[in-house]
Protein backbone atom coordinates (compact mmCIF):
# COMPACT_ATOMS: atom_id res chain seq x y z
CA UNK A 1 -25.01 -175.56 12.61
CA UNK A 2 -28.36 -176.35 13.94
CA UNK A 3 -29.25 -178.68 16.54
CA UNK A 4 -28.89 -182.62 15.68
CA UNK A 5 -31.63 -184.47 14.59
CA UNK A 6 -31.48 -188.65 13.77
CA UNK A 7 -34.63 -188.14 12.27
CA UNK A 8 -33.77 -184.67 10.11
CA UNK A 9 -31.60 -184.92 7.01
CA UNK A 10 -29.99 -182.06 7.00
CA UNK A 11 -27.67 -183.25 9.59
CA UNK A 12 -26.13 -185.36 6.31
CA UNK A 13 -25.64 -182.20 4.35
CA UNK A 14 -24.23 -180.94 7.71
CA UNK A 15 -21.60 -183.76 7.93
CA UNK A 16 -21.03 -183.45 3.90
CA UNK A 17 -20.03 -179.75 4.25
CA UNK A 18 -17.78 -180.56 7.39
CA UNK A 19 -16.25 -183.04 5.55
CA UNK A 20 -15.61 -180.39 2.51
CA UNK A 21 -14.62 -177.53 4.79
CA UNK A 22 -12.02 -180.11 6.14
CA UNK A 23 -10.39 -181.33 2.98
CA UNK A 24 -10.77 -177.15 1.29
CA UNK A 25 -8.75 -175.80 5.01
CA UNK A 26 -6.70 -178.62 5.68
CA UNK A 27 -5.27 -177.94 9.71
CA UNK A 28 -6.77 -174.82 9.91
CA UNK A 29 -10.43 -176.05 9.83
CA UNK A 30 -11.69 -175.99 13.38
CA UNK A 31 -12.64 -180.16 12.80
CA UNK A 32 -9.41 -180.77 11.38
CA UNK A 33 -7.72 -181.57 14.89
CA UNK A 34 -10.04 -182.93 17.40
CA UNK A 35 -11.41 -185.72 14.13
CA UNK A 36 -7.33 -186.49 13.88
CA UNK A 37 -7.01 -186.27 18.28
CA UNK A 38 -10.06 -189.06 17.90
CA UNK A 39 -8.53 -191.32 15.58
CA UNK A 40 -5.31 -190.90 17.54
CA UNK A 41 -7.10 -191.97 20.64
CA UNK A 42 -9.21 -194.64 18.61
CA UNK A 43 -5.67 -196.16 17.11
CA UNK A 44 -4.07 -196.19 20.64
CA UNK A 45 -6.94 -198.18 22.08
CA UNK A 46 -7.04 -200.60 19.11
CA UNK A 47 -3.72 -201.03 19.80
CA UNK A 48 -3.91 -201.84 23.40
CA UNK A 49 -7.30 -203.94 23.17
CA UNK A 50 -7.03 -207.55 22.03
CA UNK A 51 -10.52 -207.41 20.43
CA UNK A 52 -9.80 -204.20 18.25
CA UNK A 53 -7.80 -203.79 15.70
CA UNK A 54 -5.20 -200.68 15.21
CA UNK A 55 -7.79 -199.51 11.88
CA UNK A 56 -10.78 -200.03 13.54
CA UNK A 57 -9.76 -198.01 16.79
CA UNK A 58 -8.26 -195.47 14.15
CA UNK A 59 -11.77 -195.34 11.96
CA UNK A 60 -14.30 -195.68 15.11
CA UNK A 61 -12.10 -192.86 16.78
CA UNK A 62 -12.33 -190.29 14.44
CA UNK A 63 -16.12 -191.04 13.55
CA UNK A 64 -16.97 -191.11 17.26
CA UNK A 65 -15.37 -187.57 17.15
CA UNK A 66 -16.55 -186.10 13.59
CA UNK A 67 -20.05 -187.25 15.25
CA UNK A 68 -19.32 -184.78 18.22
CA UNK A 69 -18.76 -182.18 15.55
CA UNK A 70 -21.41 -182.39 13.46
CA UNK A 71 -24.06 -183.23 16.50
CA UNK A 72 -23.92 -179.32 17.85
């Protein structure tokens, strides 16, 4: 993937075809486990915070790490 760019739009077609690859290889994409580690991580801290909420931790978790993904 190339290098991400707020500004370039290719970084959507990026995250589209991550998001594809994902659904097509199921656990055997290379995204598959560190999106589910985030929103593992995001659901434990929305758990633990009073603020956040168990769904939000779970939905800001794996975006934060989907993000990291797609961003290389």
């Amino acid at each position: 993937m190339s290098e991400h760019n707020p500004n370039d739009p290719n970084w959507v077609d990026d995250a589209k075809a991550e998001i594809s690859g994902m659904a097509k290889d199921g656990m055997s994409h290379p995204s598959t486990k560190p999106v589910l580690a985030g929103a593992a991580i995001g659901a434990l801290a929305g758990a633990l915070l009073p603020v956040v909420s168990l769904p939000l931790g779970l939905v800001a978790g794996a975006g934060f790490a989907f993000y990291n993904r797609i961003k290389k």
